[in-house]
N, C-alpha and C. Protein backbone atom coordinates (compact mmCIF):
# COMPACT_ATOMS: atom_id res chain seq x y z
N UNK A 1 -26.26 12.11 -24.68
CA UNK A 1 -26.71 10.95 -23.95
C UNK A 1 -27.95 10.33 -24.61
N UNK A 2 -28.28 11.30 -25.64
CA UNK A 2 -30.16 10.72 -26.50
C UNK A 2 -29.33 8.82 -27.15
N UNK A 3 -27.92 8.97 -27.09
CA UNK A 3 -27.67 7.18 -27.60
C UNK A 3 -28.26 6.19 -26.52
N UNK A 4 -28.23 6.64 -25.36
CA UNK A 4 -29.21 5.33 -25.01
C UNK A 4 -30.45 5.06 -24.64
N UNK A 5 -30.86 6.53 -24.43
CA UNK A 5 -32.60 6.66 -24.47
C UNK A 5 -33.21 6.19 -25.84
N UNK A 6 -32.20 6.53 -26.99
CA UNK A 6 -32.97 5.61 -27.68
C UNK A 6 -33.13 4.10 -28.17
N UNK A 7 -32.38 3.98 -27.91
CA UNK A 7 -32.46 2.27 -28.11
C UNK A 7 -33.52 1.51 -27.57
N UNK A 8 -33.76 0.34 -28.23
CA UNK A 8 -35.27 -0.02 -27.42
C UNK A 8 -35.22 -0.57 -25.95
N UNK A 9 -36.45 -1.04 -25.30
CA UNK A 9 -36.18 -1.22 -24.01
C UNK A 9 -36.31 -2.35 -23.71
N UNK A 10 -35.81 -2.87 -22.55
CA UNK A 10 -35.15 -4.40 -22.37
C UNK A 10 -36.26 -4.86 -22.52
N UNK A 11 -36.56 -6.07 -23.46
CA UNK A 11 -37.56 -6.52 -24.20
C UNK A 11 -36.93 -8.60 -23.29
N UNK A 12 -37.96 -9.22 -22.17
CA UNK A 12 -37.55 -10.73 -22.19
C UNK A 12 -37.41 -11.64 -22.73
N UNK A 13 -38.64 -11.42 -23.52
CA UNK A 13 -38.88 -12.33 -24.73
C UNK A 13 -37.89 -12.73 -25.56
N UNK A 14 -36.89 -11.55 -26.09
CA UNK A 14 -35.59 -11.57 -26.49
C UNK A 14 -34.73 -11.43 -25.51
N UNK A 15 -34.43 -11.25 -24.71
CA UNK A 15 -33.16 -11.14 -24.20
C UNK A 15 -33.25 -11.76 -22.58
N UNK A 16 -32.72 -12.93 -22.15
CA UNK A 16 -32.94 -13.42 -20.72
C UNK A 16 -32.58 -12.07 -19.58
N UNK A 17 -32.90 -12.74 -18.54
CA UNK A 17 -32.32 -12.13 -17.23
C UNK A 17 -30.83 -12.44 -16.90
N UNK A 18 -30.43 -13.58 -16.89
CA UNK A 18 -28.97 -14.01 -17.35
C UNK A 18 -28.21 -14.57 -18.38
N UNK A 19 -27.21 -14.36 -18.61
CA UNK A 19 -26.92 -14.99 -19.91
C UNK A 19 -25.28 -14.89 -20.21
N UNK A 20 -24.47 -15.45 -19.83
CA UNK A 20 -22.85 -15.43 -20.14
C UNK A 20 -22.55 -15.23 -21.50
N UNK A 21 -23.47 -14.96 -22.05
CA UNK A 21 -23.20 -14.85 -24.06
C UNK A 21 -23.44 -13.08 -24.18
N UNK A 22 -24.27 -12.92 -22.92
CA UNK A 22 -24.85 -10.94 -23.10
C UNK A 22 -23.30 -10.81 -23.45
N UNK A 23 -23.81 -9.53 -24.73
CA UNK A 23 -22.53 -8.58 -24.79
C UNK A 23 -22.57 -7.28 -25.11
N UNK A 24 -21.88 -5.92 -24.88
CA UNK A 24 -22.41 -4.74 -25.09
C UNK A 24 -23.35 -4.81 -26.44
N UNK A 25 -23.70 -3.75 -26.95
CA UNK A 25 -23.90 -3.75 -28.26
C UNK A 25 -23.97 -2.69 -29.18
N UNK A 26 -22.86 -2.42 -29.88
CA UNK A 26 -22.31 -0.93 -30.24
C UNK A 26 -21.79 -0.37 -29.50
N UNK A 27 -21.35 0.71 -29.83
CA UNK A 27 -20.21 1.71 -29.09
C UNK A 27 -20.59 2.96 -29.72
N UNK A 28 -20.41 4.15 -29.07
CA UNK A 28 -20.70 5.25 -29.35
C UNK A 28 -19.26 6.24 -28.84
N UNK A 29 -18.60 7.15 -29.66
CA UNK A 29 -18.03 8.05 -29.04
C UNK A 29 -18.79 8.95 -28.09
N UNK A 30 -17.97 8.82 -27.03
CA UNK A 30 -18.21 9.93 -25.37
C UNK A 30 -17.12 10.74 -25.48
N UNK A 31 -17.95 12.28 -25.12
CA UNK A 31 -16.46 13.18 -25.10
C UNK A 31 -17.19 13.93 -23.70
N UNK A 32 -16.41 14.42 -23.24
CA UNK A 32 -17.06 15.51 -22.16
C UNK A 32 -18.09 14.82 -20.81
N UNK A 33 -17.67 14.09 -20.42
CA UNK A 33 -18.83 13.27 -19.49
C UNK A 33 -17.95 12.03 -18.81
N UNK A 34 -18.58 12.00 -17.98
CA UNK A 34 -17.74 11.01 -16.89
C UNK A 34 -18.22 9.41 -17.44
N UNK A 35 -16.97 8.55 -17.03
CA UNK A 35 -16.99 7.02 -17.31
C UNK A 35 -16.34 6.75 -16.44
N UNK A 36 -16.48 5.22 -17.07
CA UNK A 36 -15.61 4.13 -15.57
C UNK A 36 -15.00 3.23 -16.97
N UNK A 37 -13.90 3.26 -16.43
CA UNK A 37 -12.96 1.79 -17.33
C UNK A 37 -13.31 0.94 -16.17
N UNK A 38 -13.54 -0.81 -16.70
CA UNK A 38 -13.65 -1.78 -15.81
C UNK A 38 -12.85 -3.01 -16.43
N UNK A 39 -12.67 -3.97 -15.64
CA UNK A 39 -12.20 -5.10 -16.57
C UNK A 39 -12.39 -6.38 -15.35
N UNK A 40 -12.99 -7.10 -16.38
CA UNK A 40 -13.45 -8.62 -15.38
C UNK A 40 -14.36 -7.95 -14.42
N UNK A 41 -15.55 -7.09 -15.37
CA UNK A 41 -16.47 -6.53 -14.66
C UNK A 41 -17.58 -8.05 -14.82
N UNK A 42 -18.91 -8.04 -14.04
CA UNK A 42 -19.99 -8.95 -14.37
C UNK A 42 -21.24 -7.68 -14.17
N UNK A 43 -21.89 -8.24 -15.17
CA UNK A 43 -23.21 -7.83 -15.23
C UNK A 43 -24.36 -9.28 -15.68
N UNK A 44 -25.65 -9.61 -14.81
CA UNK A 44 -26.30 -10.41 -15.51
C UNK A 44 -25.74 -11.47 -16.51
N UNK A 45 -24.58 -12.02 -15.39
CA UNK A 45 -23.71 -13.54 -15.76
C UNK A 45 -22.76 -13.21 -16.79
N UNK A 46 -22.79 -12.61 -17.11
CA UNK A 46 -21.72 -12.30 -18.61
C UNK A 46 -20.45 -11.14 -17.83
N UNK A 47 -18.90 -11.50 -18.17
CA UNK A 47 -18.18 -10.81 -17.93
C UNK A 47 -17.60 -9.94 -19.14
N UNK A 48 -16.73 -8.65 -18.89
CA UNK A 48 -17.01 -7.98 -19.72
C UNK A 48 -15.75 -6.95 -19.15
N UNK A 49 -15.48 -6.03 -20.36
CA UNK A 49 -14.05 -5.50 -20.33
C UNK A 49 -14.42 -4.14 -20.97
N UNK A 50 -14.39 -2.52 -20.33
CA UNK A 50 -14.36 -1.48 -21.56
C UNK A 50 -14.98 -0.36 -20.48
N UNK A 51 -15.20 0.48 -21.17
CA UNK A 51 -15.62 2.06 -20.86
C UNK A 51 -17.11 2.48 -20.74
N UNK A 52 -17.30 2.67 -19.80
CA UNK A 52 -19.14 3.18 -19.85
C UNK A 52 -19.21 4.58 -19.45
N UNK A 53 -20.32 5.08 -19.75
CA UNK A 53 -21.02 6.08 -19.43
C UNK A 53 -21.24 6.19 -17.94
N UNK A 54 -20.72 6.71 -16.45
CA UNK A 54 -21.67 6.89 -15.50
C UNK A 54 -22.91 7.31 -15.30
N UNK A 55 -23.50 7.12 -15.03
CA UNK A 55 -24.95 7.28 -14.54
C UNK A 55 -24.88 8.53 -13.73
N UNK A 56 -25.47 9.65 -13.67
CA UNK A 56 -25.49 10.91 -13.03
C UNK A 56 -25.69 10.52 -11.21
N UNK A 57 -26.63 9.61 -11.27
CA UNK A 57 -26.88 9.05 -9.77
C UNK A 57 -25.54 8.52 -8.95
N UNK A 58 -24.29 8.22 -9.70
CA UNK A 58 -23.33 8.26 -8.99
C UNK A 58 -22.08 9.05 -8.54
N UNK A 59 -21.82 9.15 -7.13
CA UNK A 59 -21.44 9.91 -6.55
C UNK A 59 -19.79 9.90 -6.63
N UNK A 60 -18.93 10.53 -7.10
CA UNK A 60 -17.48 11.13 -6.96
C UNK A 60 -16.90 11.06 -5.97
N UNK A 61 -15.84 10.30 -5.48
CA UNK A 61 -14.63 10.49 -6.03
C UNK A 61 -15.06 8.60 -5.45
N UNK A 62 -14.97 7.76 -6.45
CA UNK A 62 -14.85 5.85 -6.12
C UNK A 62 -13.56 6.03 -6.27
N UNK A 63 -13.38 5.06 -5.22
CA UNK A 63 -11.66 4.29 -4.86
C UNK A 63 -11.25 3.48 -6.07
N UNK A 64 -9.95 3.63 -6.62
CA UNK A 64 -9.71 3.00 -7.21
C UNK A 64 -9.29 1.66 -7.63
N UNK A 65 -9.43 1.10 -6.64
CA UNK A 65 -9.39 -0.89 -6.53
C UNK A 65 -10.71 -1.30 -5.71
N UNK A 66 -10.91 -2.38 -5.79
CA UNK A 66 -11.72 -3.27 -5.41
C UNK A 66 -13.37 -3.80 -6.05
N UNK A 67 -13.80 -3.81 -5.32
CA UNK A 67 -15.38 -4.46 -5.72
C UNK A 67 -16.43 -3.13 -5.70
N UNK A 68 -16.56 -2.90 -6.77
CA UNK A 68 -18.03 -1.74 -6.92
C UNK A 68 -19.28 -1.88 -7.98
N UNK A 69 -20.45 -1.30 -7.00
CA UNK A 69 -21.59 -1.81 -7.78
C UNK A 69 -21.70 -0.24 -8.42
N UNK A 70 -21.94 0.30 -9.47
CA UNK A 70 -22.17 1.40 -10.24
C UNK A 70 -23.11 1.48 -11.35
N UNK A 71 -24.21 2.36 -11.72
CA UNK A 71 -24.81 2.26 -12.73
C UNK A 71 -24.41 3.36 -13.47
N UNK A 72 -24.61 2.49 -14.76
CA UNK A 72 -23.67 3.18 -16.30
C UNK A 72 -25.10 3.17 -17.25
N UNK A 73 -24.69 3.48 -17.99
CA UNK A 73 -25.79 3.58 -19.34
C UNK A 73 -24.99 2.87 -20.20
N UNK A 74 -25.54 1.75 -20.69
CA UNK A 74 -25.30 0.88 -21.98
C UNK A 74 -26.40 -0.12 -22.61
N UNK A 75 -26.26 -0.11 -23.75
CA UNK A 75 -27.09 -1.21 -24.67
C UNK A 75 -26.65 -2.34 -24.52
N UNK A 76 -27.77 -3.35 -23.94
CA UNK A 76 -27.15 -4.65 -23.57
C UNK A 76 -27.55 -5.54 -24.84
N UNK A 77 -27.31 -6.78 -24.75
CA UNK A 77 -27.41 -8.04 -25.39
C UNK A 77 -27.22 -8.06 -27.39
């Protein structure tokens, strides 16, 4: 998980609060650790399609359809 602690930290100056252009940035192989596939997900105006990292803070077993708010670990913009 040290791939996204290290990356730098959300910096405004460069990178808005919204922005329909945000897009992941890089990809890292995950083996052994929980994710979420999403598609016609939104984050901070930009929609977006693929596999994240869950966030340990979320709780097991999410339904599999509808509308969910979840935090993942990823490198934005």
């Amino acid at each position: 998980m040290n791939h996204y602690f290290e990356r730098p930290i959300w910096d405004k100056t460069k990178c808005p609060d919204l922005s329909k252009l945000a897009k992941v940035k890089g990809t890292v192989h995950l083996q052994n650790i929980r994710v979420i596939k999403v598609k016609n997900a939104t984050y901070r105006g930009a929609v977006f399609n693929g596999t994240f990292h869950l966030s340990n803070a979320v709780k097991l077993p999410l339904a599999a359809n509808g509308i969910k708010r979840v935090e993942v670990y990823c490198g934005w913009f």
